[in-house]
PDB file of N, CA and C in Angstrom:
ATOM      1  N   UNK A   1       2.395 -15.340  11.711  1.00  0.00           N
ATOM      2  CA  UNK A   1       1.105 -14.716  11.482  1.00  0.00           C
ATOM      3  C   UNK A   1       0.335 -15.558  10.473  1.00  0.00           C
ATOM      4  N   UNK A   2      -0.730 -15.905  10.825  1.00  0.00           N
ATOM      5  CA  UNK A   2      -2.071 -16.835  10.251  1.00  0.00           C
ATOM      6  C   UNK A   2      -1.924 -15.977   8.509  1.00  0.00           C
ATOM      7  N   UNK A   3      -1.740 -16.059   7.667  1.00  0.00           N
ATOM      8  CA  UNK A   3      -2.443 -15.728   6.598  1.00  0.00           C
ATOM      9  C   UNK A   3      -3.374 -14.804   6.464  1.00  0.00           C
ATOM     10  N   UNK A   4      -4.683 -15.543   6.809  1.00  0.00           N
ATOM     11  CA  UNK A   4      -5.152 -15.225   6.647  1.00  0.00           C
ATOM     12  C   UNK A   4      -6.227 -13.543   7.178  1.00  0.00           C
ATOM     13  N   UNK A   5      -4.914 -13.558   8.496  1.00  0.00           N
ATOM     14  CA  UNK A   5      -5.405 -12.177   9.100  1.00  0.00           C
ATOM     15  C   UNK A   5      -4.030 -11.042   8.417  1.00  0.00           C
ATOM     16  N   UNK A   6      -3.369 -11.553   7.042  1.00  0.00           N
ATOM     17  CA  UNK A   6      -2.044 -10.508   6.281  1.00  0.00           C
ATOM     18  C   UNK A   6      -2.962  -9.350   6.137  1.00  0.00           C
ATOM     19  N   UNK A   7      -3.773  -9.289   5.085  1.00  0.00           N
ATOM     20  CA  UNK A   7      -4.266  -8.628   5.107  1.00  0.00           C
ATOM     21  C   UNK A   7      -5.462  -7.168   6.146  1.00  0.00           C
ATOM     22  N   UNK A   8      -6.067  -7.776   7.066  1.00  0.00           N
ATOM     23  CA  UNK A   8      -6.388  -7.076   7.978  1.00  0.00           C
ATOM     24  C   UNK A   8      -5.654  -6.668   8.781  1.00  0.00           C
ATOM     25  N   UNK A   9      -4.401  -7.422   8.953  1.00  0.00           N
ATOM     26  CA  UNK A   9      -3.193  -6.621  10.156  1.00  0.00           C
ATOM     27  C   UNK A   9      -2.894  -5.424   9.199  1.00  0.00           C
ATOM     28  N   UNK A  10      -2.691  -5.399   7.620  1.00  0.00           N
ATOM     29  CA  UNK A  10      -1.896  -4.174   7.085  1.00  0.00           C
ATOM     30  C   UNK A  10      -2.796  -3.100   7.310  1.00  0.00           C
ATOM     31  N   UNK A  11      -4.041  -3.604   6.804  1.00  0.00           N
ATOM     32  CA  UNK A  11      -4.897  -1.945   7.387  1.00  0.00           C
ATOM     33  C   UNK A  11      -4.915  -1.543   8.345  1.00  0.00           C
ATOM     34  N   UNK A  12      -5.191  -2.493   9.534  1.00  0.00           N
ATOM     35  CA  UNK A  12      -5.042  -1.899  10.652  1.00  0.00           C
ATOM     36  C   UNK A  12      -3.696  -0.727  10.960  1.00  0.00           C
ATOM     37  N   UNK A  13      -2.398  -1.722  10.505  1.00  0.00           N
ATOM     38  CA  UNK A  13      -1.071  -1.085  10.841  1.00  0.00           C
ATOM     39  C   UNK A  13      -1.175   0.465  10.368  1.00  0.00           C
ATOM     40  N   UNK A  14      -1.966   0.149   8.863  1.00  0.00           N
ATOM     41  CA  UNK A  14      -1.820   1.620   8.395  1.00  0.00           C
ATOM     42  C   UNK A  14      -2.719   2.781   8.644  1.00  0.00           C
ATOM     43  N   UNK A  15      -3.950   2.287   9.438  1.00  0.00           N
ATOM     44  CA  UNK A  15      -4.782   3.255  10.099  1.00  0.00           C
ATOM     45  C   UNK A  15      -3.939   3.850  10.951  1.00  0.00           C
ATOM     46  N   UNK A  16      -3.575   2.651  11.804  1.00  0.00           N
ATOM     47  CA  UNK A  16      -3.225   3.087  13.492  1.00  0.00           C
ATOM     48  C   UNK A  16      -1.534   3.790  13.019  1.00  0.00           C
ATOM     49  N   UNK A  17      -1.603   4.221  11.976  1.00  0.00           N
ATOM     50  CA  UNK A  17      -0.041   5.583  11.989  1.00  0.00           C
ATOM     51  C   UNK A  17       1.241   4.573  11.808  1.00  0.00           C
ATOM     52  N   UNK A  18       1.009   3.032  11.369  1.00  0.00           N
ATOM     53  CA  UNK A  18       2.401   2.189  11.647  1.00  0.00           C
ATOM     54  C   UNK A  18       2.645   1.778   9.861  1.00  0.00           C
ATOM     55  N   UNK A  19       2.603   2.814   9.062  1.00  0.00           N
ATOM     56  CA  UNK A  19       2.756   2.866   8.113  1.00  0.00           C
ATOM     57  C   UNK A  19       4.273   2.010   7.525  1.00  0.00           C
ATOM     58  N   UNK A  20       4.806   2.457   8.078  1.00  0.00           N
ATOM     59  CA  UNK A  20       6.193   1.787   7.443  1.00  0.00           C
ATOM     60  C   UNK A  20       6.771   0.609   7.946  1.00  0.00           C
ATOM     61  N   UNK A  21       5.519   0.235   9.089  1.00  0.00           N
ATOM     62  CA  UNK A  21       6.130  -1.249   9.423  1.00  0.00           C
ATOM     63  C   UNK A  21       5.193  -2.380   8.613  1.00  0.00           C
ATOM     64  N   UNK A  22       3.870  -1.691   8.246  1.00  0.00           N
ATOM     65  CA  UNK A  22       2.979  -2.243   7.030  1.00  0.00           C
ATOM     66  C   UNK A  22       3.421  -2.394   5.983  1.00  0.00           C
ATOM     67  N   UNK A  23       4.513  -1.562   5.544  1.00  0.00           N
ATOM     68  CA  UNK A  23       4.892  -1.825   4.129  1.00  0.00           C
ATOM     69  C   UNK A  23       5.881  -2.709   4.176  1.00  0.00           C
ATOM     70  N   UNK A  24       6.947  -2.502   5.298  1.00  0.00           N
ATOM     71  CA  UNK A  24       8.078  -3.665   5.655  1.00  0.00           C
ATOM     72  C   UNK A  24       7.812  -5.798   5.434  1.00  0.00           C
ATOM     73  N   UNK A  25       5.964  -5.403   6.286  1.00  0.00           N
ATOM     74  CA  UNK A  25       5.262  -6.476   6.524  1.00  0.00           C
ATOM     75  C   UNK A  25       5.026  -6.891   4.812  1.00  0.00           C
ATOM     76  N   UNK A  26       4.393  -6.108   4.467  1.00  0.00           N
ATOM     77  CA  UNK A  26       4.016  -6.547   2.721  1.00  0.00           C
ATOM     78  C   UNK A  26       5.493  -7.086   1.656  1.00  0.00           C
ATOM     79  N   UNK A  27       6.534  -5.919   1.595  1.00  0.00           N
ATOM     80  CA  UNK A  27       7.632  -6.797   1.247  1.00  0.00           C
ATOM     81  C   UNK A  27       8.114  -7.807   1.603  1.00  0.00           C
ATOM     82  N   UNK A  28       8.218  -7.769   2.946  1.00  0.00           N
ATOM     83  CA  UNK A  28       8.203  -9.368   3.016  1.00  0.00           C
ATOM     84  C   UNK A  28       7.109 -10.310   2.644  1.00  0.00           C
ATOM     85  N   UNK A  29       6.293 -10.382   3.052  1.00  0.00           N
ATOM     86  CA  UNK A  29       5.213 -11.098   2.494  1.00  0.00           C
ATOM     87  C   UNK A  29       5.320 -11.381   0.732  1.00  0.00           C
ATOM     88  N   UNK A  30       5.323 -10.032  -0.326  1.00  0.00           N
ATOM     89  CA  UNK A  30       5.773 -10.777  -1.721  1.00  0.00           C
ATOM     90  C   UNK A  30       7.414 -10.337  -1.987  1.00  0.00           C
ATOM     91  N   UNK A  31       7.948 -10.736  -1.363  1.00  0.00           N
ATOM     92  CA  UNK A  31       9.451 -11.319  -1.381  1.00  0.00           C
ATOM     93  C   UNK A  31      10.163  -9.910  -2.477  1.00  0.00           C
ATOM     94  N   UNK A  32       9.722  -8.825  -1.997  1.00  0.00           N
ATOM     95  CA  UNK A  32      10.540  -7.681  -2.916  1.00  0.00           C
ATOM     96  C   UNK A  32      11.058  -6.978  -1.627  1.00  0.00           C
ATOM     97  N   UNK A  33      12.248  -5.999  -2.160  1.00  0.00           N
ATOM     98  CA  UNK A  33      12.765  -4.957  -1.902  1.00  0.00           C
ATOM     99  C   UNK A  33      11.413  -4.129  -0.924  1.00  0.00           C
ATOM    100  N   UNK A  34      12.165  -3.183   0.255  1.00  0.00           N
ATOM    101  CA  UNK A  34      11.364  -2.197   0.796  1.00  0.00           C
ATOM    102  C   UNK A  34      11.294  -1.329   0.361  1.00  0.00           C
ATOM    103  N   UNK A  35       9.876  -0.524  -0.340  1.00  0.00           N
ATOM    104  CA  UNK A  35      10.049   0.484  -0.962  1.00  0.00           C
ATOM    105  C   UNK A  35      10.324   1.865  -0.026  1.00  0.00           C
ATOM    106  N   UNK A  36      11.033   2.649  -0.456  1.00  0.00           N
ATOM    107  CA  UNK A  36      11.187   4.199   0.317  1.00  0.00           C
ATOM    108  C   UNK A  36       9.736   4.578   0.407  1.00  0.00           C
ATOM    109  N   UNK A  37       9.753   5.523   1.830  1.00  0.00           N
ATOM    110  CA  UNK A  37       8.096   6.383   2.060  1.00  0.00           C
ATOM    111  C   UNK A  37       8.273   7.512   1.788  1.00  0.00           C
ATOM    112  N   UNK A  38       8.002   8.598   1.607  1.00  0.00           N
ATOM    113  CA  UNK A  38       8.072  10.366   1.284  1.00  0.00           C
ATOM    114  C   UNK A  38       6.869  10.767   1.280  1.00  0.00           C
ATOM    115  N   UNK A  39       6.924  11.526   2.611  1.00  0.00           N
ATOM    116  CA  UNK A  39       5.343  12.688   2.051  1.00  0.00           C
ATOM    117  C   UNK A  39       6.179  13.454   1.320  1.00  0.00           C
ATOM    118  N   UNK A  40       5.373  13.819   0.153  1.00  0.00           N
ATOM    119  CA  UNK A  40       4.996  14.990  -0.665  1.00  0.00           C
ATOM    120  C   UNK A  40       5.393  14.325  -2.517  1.00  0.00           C
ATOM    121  N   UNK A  41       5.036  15.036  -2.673  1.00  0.00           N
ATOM    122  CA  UNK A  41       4.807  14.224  -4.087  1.00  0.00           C
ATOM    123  C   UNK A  41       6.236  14.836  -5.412  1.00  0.00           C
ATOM    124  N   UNK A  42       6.501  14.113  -6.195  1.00  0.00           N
ATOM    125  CA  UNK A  42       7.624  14.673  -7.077  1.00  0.00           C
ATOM    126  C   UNK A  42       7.268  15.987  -7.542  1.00  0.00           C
ATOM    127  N   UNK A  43       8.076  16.879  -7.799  1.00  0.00           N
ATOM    128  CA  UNK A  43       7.837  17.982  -8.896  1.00  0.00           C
ATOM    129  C   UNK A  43       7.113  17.389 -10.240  1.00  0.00           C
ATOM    130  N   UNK A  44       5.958  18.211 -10.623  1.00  0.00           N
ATOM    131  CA  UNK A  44       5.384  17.501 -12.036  1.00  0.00           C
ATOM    132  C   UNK A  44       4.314  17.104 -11.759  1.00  0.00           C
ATOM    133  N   UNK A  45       4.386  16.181 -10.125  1.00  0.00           N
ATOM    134  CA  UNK A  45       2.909  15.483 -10.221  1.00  0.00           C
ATOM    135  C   UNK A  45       1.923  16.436  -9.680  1.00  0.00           C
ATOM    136  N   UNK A  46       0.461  15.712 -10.033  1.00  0.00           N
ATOM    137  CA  UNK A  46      -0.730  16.370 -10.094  1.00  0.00           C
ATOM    138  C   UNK A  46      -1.151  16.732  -8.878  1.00  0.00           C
ATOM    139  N   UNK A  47      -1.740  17.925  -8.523  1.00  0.00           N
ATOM    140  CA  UNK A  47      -2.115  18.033  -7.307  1.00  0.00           C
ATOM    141  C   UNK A  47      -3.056  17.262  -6.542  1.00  0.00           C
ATOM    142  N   UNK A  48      -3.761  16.630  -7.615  1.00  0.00           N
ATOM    143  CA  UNK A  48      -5.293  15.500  -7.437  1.00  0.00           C
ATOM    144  C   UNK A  48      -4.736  14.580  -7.111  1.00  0.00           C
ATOM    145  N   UNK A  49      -3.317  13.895  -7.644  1.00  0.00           N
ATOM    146  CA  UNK A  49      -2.503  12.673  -7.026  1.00  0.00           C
ATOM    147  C   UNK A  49      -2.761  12.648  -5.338  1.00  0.00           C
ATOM    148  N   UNK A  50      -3.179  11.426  -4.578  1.00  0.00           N
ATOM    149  CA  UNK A  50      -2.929  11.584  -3.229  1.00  0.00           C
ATOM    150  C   UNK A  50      -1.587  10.925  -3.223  1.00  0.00           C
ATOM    151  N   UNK A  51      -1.148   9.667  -3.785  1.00  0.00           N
ATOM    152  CA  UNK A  51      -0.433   9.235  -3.982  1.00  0.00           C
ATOM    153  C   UNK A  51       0.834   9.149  -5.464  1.00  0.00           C
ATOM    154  N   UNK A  52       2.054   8.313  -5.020  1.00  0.00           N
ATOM    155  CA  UNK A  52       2.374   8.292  -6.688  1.00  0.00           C
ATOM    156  C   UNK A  52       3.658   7.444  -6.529  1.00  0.00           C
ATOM    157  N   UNK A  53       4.245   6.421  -7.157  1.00  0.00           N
ATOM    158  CA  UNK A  53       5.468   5.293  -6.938  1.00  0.00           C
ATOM    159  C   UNK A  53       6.106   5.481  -8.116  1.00  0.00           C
ATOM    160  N   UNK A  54       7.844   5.855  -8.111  1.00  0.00           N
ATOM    161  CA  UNK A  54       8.760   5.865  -8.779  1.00  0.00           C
ATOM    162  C   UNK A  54       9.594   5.030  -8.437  1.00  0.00           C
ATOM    163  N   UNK A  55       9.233   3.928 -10.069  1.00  0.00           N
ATOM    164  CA  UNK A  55      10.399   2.980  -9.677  1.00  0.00           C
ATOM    165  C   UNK A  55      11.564   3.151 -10.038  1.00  0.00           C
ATOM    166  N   UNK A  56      12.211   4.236 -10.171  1.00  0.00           N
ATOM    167  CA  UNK A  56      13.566   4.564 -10.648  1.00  0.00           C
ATOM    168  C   UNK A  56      14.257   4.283  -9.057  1.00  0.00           C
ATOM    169  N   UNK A  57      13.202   5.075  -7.812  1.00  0.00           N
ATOM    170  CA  UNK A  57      14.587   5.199  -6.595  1.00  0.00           C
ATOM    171  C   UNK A  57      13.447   4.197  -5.658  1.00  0.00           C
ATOM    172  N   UNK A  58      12.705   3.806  -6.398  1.00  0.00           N
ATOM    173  CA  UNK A  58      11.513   2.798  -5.290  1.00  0.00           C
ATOM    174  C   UNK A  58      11.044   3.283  -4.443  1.00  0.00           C
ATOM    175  N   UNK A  59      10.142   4.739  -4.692  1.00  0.00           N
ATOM    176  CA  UNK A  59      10.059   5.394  -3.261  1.00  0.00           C
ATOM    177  C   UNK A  59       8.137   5.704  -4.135  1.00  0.00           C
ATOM    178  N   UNK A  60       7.335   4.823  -2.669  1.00  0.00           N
ATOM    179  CA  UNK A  60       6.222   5.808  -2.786  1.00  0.00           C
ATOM    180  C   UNK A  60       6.074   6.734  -2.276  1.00  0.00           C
ATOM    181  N   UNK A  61       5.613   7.922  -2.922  1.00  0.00           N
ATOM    182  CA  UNK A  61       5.650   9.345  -2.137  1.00  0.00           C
ATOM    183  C   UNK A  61       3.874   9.277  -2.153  1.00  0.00           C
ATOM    184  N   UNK A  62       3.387  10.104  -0.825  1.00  0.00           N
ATOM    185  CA  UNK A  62       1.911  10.503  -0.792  1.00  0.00           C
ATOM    186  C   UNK A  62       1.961  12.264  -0.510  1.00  0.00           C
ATOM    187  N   UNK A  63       1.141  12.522  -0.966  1.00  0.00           N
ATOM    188  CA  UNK A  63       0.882  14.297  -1.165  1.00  0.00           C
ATOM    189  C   UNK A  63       0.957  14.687   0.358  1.00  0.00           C
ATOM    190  N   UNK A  64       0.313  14.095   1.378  1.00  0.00           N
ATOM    191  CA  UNK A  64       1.033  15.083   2.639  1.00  0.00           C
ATOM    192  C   UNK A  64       0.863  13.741   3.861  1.00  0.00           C
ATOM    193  N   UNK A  65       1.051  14.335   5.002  1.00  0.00           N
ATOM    194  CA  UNK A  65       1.102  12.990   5.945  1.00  0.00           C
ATOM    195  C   UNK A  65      -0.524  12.398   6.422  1.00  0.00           C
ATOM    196  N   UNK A  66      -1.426  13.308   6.079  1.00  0.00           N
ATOM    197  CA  UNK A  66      -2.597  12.666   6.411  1.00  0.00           C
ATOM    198  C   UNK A  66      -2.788  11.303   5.803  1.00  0.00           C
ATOM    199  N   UNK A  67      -2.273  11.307   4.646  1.00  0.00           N
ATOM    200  CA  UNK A  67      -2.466  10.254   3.546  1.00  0.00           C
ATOM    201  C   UNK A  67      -1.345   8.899   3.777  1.00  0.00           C
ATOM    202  N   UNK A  68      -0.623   9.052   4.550  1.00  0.00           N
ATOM    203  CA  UNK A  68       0.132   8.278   5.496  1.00  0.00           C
ATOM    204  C   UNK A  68      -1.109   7.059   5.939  1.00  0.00           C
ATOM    205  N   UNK A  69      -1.865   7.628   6.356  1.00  0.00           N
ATOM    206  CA  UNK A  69      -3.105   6.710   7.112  1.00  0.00           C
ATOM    207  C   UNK A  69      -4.119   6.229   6.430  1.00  0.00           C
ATOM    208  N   UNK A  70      -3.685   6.281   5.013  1.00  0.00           N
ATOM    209  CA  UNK A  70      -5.051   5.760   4.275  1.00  0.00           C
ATOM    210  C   UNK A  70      -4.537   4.367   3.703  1.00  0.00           C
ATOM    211  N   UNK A  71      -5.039   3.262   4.323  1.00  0.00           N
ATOM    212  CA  UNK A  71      -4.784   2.155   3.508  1.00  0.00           C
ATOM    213  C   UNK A  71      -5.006   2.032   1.879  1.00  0.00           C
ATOM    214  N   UNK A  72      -6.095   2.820   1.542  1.00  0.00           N
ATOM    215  CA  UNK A  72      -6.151   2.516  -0.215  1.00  0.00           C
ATOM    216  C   UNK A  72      -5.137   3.197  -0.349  1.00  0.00           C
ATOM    217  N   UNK A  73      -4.645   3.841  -0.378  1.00  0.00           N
ATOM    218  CA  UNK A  73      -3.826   5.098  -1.011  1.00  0.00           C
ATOM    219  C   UNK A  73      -2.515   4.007  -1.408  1.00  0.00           C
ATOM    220  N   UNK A  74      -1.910   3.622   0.219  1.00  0.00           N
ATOM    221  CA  UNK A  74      -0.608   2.603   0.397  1.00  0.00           C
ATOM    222  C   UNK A  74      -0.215   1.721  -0.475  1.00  0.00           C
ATOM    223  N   UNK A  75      -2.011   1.110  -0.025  1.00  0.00           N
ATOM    224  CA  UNK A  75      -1.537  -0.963  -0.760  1.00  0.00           C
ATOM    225  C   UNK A  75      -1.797  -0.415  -2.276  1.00  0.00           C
ATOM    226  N   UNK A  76      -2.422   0.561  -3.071  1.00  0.00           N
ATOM    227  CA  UNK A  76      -2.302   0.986  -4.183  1.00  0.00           C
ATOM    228  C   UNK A  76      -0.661   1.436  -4.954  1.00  0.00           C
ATOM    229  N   UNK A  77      -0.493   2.145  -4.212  1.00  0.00           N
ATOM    230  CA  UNK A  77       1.336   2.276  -4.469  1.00  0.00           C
ATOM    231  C   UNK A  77       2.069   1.381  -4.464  1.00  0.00           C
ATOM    232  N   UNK A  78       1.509   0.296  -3.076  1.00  0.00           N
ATOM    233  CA  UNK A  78       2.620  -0.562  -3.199  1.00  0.00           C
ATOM    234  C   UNK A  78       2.174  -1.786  -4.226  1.00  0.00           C
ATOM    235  N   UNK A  79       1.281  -1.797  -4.618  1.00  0.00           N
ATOM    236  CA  UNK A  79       0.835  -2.496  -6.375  1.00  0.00           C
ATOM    237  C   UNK A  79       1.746  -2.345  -6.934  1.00  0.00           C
ATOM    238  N   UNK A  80       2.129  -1.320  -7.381  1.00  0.00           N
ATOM    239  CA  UNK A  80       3.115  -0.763  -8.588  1.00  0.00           C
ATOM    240  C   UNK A  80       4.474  -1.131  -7.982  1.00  0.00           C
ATOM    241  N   UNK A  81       4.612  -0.432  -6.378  1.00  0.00           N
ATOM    242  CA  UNK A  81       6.101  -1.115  -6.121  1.00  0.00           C
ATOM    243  C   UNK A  81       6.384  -2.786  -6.756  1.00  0.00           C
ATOM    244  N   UNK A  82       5.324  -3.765  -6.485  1.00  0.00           N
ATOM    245  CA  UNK A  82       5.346  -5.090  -6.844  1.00  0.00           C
ATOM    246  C   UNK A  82       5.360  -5.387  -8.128  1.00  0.00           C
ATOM    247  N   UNK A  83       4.585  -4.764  -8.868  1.00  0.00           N
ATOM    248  CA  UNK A  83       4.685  -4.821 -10.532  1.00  0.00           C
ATOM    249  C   UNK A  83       5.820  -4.172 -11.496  1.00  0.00           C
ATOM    250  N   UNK A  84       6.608  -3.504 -10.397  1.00  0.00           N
ATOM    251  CA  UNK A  84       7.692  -2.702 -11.440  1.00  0.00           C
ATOM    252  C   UNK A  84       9.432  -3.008 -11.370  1.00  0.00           C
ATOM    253  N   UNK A  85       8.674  -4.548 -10.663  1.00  0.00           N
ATOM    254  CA  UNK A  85      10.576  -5.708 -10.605  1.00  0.00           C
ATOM    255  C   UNK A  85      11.038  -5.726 -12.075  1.00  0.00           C
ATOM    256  N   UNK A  86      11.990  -5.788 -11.749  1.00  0.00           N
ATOM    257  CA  UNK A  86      12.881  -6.379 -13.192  1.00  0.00           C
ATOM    258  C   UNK A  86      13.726  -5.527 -13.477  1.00  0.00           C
ATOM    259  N   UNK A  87      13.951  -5.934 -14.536  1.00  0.00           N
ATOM    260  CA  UNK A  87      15.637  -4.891 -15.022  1.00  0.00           C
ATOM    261  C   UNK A  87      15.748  -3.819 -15.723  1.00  0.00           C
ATOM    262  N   UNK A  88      14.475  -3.308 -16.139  1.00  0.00           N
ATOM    263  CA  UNK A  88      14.199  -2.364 -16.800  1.00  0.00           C
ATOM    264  C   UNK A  88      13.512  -1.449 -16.137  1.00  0.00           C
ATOM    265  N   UNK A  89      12.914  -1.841 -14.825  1.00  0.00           N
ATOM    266  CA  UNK A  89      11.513  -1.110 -14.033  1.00  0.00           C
ATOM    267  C   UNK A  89      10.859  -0.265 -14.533  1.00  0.00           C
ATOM    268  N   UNK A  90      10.167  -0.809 -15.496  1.00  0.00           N
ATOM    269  CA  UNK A  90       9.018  -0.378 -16.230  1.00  0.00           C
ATOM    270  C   UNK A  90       7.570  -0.420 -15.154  1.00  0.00           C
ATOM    271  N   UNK A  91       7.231   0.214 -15.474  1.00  0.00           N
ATOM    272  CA  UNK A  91       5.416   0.770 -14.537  1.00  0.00           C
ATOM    273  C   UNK A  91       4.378  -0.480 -15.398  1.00  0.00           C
ATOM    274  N   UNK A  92       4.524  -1.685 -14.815  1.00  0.00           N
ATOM    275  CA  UNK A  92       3.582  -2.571 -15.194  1.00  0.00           C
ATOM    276  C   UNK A  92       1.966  -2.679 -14.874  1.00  0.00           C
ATOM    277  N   UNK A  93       2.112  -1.928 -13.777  1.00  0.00           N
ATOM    278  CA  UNK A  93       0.556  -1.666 -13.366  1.00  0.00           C
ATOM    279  C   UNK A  93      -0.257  -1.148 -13.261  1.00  0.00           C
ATOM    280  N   UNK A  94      -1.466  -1.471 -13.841  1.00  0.00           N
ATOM    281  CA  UNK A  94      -2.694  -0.789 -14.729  1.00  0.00           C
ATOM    282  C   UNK A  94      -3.469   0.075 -13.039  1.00  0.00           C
ATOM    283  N   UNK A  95      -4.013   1.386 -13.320  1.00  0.00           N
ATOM    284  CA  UNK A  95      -4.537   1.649 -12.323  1.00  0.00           C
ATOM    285  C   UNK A  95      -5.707   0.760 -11.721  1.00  0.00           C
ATOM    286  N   UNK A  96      -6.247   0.400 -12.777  1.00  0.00           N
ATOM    287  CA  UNK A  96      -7.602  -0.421 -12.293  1.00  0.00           C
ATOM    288  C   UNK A  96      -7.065  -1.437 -11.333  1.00  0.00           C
ATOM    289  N   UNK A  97      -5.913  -2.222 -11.823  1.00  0.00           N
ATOM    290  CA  UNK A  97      -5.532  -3.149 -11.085  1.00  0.00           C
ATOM    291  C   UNK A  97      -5.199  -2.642  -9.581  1.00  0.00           C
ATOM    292  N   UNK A  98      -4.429  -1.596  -9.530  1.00  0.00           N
ATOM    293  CA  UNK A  98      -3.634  -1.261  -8.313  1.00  0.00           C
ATOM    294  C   UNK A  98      -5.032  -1.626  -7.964  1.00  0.00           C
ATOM    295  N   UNK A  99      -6.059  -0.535  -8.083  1.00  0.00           N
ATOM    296  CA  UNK A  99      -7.310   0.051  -6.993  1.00  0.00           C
ATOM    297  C   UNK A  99      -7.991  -1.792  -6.764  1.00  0.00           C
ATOM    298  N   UNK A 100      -7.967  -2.622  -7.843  1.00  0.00           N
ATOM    299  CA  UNK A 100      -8.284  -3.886  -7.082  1.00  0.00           C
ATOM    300  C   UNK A 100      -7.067  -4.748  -5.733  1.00  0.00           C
ATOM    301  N   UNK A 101      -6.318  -4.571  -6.121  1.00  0.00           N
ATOM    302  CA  UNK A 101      -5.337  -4.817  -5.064  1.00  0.00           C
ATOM    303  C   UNK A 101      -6.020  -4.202  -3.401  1.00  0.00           C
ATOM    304  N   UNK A 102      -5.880  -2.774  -4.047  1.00  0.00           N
ATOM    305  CA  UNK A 102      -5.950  -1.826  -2.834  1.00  0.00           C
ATOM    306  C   UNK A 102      -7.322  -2.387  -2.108  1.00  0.00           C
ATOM    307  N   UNK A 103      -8.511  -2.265  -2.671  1.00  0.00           N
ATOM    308  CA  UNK A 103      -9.659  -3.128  -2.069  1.00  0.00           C
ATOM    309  C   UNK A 103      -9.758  -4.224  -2.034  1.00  0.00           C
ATOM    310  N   UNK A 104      -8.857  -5.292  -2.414  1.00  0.00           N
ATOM    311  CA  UNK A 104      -8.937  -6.612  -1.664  1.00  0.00           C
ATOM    312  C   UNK A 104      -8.562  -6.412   0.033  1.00  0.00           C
ATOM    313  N   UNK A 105      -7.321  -5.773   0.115  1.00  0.00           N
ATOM    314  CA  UNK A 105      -7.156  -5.171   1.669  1.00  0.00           C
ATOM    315  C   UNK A 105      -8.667  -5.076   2.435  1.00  0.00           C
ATOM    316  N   UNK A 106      -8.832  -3.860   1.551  1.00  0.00           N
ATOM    317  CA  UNK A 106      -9.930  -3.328   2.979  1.00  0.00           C
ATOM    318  C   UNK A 106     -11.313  -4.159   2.742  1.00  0.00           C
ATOM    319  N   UNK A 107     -11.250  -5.295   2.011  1.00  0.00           N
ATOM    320  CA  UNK A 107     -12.780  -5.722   1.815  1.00  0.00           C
ATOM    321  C   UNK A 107     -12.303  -7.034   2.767  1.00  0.00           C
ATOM    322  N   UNK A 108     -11.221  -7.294   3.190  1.00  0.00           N
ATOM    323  CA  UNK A 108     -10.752  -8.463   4.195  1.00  0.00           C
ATOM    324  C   UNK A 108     -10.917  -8.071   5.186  1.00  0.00           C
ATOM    325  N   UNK A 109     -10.306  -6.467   5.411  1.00  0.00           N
ATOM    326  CA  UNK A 109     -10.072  -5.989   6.613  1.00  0.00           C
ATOM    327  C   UNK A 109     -11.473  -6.164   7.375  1.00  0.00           C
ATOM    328  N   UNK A 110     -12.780  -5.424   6.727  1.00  0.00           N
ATOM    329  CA  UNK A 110     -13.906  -4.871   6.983  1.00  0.00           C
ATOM    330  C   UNK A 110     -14.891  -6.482   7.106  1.00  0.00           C
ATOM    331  N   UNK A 111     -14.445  -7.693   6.581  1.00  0.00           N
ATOM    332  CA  UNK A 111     -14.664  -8.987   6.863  1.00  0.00           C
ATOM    333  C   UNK A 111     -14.266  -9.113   8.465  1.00  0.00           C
ATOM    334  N   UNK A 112     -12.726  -9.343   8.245  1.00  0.00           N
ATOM    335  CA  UNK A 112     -12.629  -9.778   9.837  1.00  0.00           C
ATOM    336  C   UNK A 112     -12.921  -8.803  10.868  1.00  0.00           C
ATOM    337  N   UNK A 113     -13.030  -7.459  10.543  1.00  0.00           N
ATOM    338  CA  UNK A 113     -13.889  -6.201  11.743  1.00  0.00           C
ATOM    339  C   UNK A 113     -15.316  -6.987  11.971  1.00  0.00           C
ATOM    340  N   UNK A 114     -15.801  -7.513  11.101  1.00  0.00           N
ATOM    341  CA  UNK A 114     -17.482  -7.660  11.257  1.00  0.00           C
ATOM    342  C   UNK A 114     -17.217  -8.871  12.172  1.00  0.00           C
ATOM    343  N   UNK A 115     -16.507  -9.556  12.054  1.00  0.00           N
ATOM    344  CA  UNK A 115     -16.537 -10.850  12.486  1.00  0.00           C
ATOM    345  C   UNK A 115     -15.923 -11.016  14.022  1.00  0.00           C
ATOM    346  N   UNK A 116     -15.487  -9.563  14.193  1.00  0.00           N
ATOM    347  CA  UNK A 116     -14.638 -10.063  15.340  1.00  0.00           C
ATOM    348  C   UNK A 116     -15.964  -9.034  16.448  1.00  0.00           C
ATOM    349  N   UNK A 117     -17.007  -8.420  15.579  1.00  0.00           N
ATOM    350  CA  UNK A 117     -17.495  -7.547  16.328  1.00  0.00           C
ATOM    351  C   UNK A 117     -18.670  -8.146  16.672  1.00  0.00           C
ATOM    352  N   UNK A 118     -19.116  -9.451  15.583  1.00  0.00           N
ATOM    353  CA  UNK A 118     -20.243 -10.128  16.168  1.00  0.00           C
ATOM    354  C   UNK A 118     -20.143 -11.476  16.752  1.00  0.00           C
ATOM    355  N   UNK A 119     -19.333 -11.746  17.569  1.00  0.00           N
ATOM    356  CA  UNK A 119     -18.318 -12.569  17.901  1.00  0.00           C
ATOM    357  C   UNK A 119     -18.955 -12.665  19.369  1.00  0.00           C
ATOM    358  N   UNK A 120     -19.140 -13.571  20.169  1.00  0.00           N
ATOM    359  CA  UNK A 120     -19.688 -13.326  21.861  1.00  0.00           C
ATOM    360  C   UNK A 120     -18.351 -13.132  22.592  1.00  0.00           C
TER     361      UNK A 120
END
């Protein structure tokens, strides 16, 4: 796979319901562990959470399965899956950052949509 379409294949994957083969695709891509998926969110967390990543068992959980299909939600979690290597798995990543992560995705994705739509 070209590079440069990594990014627009993951949104797509994760629109079109192929959630866990998007995230499979991304670990491989930055050379970590597959994180676990779980709808529903830990005891404790906020109901406003759509999402939320514990790196104790490496599992992003999202509040119910609609949220399965939201690319920000995903590549945001899986920020933190990527930032919280090491031997201590400490939560290295700043929200601001995740949410830039998360919209580099869809500002590629919504690039190559335009491009493939004004295309002859």
């Amino acid at each position: 796979m070209a590079q440069e379409n990594f990014k627009p294949l993951i949104v797509w994957l994760i629109i079109n319901g192929k959630t866990e083969e998007a995230i499979k695709l991304m670990a491989q891509n930055y050379k970590v562990d597959i994180p676990n998926l779980r709808v529903g969110l830990p005891k404790g967390h906020k109901i406003k959470a759509y999402g939320c990543y514990a790196a104790k068992n490496q599992t992003i959980s999202v509040q119910n399965s609609d949220i399965l299909v939201n690319p920000f939600v995903i590549c945001h979690e899986f920020y933190h899956h990527l930032r919280s290597r090491g031997v201590d798995k400490m939560h290295r990543g700043t929200e601001g950052n995740a949410d830039k992560f998360a919209l580099g995705f869809l500002a590629e994705y919504q690039i190559y949509v335009k491009a493939r739509l004004s295309a002859p």
